[in-house]
PDB file of N, CA and C in Angstrom:
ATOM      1  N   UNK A   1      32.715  -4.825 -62.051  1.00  0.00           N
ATOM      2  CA  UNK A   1      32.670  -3.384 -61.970  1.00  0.00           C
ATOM      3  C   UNK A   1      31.234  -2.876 -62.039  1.00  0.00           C
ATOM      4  N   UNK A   2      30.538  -3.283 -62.944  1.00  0.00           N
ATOM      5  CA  UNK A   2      29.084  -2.831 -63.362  1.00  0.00           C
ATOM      6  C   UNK A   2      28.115  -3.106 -61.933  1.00  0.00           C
ATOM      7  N   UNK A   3      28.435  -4.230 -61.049  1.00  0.00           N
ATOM      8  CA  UNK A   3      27.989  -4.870 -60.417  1.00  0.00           C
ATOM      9  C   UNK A   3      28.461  -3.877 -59.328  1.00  0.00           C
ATOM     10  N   UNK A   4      29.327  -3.264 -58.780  1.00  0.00           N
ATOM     11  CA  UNK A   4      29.505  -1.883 -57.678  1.00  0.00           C
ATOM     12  C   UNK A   4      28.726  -1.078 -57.786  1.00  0.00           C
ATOM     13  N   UNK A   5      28.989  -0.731 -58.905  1.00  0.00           N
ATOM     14  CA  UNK A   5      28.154   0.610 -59.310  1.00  0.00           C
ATOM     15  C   UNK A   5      26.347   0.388 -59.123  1.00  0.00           C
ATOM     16  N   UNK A   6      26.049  -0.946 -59.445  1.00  0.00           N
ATOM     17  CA  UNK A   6      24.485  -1.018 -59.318  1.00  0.00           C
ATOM     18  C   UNK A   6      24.486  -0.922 -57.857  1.00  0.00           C
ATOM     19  N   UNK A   7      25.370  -2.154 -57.098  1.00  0.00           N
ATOM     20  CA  UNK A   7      25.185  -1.909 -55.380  1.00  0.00           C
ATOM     21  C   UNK A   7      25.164  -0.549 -54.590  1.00  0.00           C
ATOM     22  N   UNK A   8      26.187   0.071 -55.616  1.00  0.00           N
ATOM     23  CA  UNK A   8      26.470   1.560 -54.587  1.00  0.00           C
ATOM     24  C   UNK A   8      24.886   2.586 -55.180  1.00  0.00           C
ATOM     25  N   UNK A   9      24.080   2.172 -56.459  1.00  0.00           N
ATOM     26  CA  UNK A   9      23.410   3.081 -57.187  1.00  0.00           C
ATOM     27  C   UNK A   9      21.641   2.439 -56.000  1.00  0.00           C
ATOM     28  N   UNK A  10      21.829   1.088 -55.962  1.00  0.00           N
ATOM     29  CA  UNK A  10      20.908   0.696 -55.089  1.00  0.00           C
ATOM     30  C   UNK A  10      20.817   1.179 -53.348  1.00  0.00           C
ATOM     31  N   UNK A  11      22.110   1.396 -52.647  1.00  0.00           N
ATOM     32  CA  UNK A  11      22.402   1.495 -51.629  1.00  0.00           C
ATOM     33  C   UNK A  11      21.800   3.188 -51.401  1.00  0.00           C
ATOM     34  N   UNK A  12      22.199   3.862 -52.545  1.00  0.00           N
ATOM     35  CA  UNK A  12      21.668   4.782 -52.707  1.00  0.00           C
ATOM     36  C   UNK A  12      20.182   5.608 -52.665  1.00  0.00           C
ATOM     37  N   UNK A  13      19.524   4.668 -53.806  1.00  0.00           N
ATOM     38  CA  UNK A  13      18.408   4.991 -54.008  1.00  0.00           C
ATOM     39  C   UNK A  13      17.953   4.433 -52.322  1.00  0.00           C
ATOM     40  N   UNK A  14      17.984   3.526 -51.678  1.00  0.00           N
ATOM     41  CA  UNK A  14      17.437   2.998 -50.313  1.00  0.00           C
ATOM     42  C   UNK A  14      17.218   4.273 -49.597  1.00  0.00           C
ATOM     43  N   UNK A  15      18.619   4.565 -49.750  1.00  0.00           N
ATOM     44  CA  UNK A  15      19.009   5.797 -48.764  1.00  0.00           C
ATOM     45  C   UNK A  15      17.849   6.937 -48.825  1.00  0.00           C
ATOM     46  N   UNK A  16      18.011   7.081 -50.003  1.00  0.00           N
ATOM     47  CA  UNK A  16      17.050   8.120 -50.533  1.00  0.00           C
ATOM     48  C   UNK A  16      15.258   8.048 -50.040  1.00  0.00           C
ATOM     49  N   UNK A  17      15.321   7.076 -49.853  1.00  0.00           N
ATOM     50  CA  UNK A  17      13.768   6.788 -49.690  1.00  0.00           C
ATOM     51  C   UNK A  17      13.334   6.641 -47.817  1.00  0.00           C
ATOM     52  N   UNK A  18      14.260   6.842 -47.755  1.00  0.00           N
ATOM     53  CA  UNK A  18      14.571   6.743 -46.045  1.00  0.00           C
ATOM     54  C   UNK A  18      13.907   7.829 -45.071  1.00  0.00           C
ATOM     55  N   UNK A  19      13.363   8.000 -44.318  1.00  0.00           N
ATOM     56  CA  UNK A  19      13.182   9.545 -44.342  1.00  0.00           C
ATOM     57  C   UNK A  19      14.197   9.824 -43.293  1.00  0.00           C
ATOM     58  N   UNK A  20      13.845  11.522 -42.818  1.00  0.00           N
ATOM     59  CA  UNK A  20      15.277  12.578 -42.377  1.00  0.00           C
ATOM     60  C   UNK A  20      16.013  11.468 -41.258  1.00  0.00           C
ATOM     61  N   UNK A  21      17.240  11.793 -41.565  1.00  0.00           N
ATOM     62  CA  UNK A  21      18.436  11.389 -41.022  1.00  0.00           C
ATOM     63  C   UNK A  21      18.437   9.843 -40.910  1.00  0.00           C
ATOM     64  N   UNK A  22      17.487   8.911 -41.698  1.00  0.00           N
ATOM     65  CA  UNK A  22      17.549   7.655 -41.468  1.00  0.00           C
ATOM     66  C   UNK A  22      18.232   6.939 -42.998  1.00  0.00           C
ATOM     67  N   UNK A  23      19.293   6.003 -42.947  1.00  0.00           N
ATOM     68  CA  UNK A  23      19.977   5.213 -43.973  1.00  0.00           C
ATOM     69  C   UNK A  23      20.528   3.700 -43.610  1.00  0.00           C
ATOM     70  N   UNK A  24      20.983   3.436 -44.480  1.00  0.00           N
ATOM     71  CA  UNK A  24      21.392   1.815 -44.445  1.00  0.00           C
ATOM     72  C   UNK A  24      19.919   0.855 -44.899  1.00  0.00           C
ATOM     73  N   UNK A  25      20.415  -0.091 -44.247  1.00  0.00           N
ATOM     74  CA  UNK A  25      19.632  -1.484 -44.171  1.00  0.00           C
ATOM     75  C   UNK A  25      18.163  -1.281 -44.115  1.00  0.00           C
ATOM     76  N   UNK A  26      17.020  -1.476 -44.610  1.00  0.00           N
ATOM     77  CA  UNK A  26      15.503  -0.837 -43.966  1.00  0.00           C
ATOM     78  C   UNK A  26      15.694   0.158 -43.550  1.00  0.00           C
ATOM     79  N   UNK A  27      16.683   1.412 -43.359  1.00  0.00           N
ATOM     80  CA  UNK A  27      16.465   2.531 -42.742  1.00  0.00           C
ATOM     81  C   UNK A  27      16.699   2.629 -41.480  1.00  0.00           C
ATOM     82  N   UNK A  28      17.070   1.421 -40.889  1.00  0.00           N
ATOM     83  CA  UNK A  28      17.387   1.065 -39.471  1.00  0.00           C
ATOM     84  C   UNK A  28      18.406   2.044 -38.612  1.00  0.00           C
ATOM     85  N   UNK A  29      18.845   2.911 -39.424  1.00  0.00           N
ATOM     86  CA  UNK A  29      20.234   3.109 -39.049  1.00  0.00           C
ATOM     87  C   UNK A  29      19.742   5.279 -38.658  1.00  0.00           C
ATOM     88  N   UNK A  30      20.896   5.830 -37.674  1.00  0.00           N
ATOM     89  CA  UNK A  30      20.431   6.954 -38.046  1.00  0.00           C
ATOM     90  C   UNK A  30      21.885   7.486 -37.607  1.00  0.00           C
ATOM     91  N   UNK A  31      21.838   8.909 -38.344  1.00  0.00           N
ATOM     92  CA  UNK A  31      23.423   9.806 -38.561  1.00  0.00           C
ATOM     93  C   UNK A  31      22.974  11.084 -38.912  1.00  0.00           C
ATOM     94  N   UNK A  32      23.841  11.749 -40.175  1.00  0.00           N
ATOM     95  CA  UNK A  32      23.736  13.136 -40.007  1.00  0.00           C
ATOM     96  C   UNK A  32      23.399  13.808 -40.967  1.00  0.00           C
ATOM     97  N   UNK A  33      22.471  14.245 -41.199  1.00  0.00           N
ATOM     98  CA  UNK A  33      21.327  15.052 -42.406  1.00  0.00           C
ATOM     99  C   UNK A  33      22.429  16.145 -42.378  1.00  0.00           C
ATOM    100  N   UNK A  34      22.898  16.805 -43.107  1.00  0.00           N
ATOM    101  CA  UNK A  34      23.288  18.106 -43.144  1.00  0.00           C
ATOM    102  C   UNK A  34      23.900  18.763 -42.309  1.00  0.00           C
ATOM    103  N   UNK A  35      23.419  19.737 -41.703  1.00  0.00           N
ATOM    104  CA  UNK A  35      23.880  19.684 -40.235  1.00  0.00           C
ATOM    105  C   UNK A  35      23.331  19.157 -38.859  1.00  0.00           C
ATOM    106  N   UNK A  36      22.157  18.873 -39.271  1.00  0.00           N
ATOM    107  CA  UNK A  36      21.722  18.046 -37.790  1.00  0.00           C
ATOM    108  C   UNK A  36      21.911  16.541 -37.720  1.00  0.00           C
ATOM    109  N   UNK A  37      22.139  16.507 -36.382  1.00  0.00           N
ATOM    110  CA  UNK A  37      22.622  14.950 -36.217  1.00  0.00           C
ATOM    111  C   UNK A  37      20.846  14.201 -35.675  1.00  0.00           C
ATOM    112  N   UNK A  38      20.973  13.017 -35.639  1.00  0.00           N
ATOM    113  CA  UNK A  38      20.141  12.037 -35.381  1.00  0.00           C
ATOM    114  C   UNK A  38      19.946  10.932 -34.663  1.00  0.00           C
ATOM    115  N   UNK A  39      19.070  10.643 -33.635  1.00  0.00           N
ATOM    116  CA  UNK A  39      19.428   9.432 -32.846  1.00  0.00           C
ATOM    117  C   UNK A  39      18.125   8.117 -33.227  1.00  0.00           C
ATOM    118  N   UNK A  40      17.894   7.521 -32.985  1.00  0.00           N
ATOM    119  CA  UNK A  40      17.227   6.424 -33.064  1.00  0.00           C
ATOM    120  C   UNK A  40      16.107   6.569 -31.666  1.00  0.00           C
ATOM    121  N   UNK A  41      14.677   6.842 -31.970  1.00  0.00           N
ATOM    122  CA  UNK A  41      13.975   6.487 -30.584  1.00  0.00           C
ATOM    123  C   UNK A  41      13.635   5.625 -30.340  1.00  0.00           C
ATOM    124  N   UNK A  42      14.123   4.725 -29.146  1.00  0.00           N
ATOM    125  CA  UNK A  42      13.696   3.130 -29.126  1.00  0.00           C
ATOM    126  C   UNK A  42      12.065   2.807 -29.281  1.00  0.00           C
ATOM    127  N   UNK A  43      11.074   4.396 -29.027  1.00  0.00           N
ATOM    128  CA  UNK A  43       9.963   3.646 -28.804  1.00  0.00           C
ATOM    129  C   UNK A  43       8.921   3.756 -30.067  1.00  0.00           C
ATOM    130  N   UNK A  44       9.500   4.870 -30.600  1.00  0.00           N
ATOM    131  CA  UNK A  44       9.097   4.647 -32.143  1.00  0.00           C
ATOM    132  C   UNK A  44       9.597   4.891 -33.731  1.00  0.00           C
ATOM    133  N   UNK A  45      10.622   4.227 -33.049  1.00  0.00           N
ATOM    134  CA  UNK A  45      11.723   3.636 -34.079  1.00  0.00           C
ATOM    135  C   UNK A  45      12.142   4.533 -35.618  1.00  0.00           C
ATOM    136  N   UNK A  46      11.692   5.632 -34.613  1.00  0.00           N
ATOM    137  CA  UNK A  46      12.172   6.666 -36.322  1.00  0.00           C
ATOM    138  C   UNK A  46      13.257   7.577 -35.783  1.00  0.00           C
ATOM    139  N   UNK A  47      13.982   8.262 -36.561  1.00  0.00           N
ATOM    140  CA  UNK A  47      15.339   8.507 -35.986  1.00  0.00           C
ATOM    141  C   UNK A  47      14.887  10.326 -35.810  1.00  0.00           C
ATOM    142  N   UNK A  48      14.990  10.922 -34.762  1.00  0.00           N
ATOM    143  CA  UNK A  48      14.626  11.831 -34.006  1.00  0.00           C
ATOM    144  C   UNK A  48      16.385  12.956 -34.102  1.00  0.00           C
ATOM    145  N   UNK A  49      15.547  13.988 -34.445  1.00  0.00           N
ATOM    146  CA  UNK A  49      17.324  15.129 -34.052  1.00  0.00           C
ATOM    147  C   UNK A  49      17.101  15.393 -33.003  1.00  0.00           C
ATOM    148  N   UNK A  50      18.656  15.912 -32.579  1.00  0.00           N
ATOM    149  CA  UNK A  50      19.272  15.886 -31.251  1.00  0.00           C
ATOM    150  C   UNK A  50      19.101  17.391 -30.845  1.00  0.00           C
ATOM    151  N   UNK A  51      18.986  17.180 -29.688  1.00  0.00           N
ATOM    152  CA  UNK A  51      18.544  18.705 -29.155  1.00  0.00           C
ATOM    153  C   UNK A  51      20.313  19.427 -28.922  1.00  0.00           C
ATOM    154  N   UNK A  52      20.529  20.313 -28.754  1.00  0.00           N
ATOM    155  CA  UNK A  52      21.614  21.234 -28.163  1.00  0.00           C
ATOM    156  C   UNK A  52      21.872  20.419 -26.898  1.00  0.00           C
ATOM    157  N   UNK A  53      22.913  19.438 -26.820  1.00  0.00           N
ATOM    158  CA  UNK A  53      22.914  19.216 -25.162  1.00  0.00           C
ATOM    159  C   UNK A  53      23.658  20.124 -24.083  1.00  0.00           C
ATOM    160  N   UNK A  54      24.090  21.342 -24.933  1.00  0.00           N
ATOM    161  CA  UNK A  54      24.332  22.122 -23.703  1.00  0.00           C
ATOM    162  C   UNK A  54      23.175  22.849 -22.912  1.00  0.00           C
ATOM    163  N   UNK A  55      22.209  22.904 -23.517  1.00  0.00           N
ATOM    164  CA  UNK A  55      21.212  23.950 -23.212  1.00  0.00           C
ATOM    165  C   UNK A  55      20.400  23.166 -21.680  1.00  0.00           C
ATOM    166  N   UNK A  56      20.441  21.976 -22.088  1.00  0.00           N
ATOM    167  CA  UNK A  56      19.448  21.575 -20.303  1.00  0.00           C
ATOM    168  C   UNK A  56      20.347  22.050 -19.125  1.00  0.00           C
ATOM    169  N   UNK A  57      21.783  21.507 -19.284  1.00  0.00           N
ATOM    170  CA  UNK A  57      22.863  21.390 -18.209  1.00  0.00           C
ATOM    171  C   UNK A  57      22.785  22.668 -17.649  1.00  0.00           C
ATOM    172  N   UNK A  58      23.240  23.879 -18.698  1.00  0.00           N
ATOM    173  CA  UNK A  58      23.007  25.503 -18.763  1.00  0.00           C
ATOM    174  C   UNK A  58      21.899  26.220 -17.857  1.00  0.00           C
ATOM    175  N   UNK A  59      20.302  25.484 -18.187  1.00  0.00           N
ATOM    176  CA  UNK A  59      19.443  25.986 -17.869  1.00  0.00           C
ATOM    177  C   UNK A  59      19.491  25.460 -16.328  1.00  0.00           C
ATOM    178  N   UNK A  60      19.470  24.401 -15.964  1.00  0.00           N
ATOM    179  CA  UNK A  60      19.781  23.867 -14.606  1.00  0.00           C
ATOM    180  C   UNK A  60      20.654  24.440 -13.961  1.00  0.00           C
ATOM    181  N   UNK A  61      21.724  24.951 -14.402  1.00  0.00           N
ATOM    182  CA  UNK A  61      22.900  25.392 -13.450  1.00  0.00           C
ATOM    183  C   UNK A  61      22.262  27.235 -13.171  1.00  0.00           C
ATOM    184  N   UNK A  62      21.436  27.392 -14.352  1.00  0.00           N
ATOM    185  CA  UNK A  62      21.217  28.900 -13.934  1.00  0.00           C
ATOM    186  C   UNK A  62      19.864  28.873 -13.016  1.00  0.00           C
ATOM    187  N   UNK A  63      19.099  28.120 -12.566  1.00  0.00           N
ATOM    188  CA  UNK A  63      18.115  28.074 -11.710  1.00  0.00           C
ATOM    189  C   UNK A  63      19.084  27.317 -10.760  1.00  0.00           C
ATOM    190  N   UNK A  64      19.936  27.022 -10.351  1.00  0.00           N
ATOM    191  CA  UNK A  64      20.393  26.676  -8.959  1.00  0.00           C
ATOM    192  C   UNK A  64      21.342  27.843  -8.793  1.00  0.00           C
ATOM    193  N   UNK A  65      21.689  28.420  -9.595  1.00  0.00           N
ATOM    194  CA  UNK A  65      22.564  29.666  -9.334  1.00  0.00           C
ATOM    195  C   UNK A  65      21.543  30.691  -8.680  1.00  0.00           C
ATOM    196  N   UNK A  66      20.364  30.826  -9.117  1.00  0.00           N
ATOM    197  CA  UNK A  66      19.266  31.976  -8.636  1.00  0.00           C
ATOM    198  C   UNK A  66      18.616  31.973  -7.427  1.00  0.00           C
ATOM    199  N   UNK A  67      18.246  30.053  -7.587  1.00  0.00           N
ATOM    200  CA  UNK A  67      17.586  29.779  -6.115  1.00  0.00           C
ATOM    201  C   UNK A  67      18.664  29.905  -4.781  1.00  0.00           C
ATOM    202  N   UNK A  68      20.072  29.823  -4.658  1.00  0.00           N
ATOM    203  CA  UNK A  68      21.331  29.927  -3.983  1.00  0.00           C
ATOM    204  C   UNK A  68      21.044  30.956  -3.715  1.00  0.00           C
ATOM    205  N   UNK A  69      21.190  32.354  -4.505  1.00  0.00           N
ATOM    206  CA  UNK A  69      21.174  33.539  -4.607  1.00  0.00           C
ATOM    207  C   UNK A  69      20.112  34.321  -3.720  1.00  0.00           C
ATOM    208  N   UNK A  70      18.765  33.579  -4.193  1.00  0.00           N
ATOM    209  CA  UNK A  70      17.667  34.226  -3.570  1.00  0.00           C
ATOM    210  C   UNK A  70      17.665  33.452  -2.117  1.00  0.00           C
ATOM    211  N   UNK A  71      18.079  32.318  -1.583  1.00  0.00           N
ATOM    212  CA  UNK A  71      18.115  31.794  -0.018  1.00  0.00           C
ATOM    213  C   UNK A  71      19.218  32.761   0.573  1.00  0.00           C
ATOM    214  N   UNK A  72      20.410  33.038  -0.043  1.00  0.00           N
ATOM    215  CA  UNK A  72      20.796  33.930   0.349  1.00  0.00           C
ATOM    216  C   UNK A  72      20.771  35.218   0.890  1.00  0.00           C
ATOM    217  N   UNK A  73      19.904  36.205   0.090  1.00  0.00           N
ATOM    218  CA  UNK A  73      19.069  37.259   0.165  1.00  0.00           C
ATOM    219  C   UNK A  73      17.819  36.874   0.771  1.00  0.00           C
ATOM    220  N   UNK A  74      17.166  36.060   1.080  1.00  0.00           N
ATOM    221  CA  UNK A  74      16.593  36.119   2.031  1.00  0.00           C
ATOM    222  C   UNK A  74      16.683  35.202   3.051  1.00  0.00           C
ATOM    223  N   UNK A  75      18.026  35.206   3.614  1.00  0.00           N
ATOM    224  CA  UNK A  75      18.083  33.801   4.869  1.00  0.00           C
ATOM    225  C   UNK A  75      17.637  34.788   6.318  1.00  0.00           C
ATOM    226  N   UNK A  76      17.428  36.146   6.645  1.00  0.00           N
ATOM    227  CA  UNK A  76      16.814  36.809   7.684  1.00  0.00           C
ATOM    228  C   UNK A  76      15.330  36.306   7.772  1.00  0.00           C
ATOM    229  N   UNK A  77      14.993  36.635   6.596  1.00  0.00           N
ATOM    230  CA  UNK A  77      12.822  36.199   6.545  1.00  0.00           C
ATOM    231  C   UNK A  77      13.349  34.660   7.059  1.00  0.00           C
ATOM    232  N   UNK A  78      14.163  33.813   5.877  1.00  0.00           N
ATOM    233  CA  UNK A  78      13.805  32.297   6.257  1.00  0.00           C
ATOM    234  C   UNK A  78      13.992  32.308   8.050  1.00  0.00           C
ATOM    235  N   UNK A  79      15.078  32.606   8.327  1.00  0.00           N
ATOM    236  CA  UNK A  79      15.658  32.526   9.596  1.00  0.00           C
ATOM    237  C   UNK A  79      13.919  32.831  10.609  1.00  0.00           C
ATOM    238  N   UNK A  80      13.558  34.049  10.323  1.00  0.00           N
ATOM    239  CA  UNK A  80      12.264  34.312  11.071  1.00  0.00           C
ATOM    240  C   UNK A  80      11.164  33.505  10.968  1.00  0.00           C
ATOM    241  N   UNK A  81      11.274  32.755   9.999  1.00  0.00           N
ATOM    242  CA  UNK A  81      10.000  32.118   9.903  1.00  0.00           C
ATOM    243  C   UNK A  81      10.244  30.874  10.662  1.00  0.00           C
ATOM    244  N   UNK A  82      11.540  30.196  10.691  1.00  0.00           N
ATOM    245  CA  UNK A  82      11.701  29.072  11.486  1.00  0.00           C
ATOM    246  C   UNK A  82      11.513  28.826  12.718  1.00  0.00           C
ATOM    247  N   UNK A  83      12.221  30.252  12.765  1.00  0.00           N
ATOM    248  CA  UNK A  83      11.717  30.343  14.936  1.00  0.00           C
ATOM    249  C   UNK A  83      10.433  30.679  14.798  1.00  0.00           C
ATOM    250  N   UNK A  84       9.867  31.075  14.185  1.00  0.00           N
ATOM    251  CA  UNK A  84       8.324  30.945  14.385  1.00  0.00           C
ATOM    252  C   UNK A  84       7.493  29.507  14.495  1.00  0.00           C
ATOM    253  N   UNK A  85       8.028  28.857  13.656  1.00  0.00           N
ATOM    254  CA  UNK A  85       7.335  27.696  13.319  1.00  0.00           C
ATOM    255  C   UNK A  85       7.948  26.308  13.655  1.00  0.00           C
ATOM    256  N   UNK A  86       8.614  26.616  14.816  1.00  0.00           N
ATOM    257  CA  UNK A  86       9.458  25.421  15.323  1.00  0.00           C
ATOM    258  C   UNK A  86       9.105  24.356  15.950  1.00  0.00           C
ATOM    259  N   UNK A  87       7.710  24.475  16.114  1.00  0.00           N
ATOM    260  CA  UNK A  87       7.019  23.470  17.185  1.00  0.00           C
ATOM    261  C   UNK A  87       6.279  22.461  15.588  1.00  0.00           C
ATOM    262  N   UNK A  88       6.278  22.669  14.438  1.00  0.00           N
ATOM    263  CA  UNK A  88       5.430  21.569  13.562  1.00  0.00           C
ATOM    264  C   UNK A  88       6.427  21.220  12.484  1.00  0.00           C
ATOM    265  N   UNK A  89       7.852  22.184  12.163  1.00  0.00           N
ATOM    266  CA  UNK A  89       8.823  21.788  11.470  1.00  0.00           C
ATOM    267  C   UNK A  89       9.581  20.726  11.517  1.00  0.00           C
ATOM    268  N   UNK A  90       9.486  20.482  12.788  1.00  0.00           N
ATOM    269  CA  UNK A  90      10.473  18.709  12.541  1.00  0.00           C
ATOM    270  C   UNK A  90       9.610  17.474  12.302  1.00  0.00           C
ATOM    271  N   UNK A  91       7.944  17.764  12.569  1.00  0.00           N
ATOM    272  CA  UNK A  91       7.604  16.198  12.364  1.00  0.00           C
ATOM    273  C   UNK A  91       7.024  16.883  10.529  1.00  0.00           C
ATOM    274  N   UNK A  92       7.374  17.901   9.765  1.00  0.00           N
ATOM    275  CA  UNK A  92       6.831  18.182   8.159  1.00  0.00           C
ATOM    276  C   UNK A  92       8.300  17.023   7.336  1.00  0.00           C
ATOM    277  N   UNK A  93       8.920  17.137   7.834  1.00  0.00           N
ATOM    278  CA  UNK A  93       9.674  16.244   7.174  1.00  0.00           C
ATOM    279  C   UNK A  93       9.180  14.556   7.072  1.00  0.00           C
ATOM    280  N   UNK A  94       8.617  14.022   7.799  1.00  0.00           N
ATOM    281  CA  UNK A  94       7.770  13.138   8.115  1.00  0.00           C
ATOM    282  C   UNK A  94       6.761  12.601   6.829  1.00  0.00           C
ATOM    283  N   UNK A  95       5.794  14.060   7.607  1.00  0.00           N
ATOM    284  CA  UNK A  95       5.070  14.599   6.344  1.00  0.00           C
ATOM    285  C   UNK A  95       4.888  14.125   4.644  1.00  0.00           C
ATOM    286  N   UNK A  96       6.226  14.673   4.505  1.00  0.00           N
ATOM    287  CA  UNK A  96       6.811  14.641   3.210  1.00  0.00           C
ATOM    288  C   UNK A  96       7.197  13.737   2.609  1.00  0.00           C
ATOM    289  N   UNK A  97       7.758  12.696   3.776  1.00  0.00           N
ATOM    290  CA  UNK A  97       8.076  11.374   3.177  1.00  0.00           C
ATOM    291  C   UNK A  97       7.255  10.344   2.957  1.00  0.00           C
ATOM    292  N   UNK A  98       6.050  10.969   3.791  1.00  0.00           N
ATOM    293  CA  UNK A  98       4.447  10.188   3.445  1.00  0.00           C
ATOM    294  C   UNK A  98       4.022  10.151   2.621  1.00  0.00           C
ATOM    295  N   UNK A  99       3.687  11.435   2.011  1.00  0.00           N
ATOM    296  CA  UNK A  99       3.134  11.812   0.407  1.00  0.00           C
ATOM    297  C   UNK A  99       4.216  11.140  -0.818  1.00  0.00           C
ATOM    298  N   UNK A 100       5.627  11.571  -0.623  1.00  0.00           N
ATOM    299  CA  UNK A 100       7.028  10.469  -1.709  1.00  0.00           C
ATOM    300  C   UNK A 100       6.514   9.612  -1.731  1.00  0.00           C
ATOM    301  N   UNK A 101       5.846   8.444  -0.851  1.00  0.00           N
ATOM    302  CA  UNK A 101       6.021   7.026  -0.725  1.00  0.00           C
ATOM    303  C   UNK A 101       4.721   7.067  -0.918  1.00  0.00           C
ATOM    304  N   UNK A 102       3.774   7.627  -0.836  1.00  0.00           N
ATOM    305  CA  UNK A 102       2.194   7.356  -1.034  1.00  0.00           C
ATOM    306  C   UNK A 102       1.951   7.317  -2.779  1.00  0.00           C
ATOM    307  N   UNK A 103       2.717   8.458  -3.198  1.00  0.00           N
ATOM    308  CA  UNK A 103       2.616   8.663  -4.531  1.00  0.00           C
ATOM    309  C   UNK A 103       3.446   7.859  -5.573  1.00  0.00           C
ATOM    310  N   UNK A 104       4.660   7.109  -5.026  1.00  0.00           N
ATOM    311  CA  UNK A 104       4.745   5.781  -5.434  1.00  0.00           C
ATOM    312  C   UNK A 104       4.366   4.893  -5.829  1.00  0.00           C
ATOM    313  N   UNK A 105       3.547   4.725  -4.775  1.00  0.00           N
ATOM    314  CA  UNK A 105       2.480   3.224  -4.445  1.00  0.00           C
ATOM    315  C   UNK A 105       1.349   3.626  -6.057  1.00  0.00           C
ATOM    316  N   UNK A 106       1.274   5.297  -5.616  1.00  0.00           N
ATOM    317  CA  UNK A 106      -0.104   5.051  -6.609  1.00  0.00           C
ATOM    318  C   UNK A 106       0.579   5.186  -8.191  1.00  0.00           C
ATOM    319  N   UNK A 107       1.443   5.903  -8.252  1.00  0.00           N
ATOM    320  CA  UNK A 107       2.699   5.644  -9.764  1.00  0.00           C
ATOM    321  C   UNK A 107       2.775   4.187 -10.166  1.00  0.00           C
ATOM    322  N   UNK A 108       2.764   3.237  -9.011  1.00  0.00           N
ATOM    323  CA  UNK A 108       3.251   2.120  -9.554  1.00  0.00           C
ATOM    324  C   UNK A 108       2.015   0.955  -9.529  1.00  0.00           C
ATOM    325  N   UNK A 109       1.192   1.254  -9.299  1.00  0.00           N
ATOM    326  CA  UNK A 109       0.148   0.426  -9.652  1.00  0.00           C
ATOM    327  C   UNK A 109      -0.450   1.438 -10.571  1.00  0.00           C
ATOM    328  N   UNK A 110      -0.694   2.374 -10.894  1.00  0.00           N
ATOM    329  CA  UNK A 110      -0.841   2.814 -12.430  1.00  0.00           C
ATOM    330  C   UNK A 110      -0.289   2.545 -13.588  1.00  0.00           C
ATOM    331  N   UNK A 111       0.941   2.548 -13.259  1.00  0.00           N
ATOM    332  CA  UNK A 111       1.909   1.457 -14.531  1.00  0.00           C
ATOM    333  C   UNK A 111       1.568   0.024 -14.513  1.00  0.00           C
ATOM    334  N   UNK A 112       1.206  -0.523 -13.729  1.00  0.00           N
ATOM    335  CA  UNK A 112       1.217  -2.028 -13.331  1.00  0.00           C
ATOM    336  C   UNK A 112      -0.025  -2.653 -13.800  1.00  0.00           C
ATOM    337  N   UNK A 113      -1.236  -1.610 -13.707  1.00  0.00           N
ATOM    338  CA  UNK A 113      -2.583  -1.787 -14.405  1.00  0.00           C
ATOM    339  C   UNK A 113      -3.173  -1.407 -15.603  1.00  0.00           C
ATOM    340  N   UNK A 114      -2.209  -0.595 -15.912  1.00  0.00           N
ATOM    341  CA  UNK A 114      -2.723  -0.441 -17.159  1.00  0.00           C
ATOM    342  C   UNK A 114      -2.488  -1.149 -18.563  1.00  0.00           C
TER     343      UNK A 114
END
């Protein structure tokens, strides 16, 4: 009996010495301070609170709701500007896929060299 009580009084004090939202074993472990919850960051291994995950999804859906909105309200200008510019618009797509793939190359030998 005496021998629980020290494990659960030790398990304790660990806990205690842990910092926010981290417990168990070395502290390895992460859960829920109060009301905020806690995750583990793989890259520096201290246990990090959790953001609102509704709020990114939210914010994303309301900037594609606006940008919809505003192509909408202005698909006359877009419309005008295309027939204007119809003779260099089909090879900009081109373009574009030059710079994606250029900036790759240089993304990934920046990771690769350093």
């Amino acid at each position: 009996r005496r021998r629980r009580r020290r494990r659960r009084r030790l398990a304790y004090d660990a806990d205690e010495s842990c910092g926010k939202g981290a417990y168990g074993p070395l502290c390895a472990l992460c859960g829920i301070d109060g009301e905020k919850l806690y995750y583990m960051d793989s890259d520096t291994r201290k246990c990090m609170e959790c953001a609102a995950e509704w709020s990114a999804p939210l914010l994303g859906l309301m900037v594609l709701s606006l940008s919809c909105c505003g192509l909408v309200l202005q698909r006359r200008r877009i419309r005008r500007w295309i027939d204007r510019n119809k003779d260099w618009l089909p090879t900009f797509s081109e373009k574009i896929i030059m710079l994606v793939v250029a900036m790759q190359i240089i993304h990934t030998l920046k990771v690769n060299h350093t």
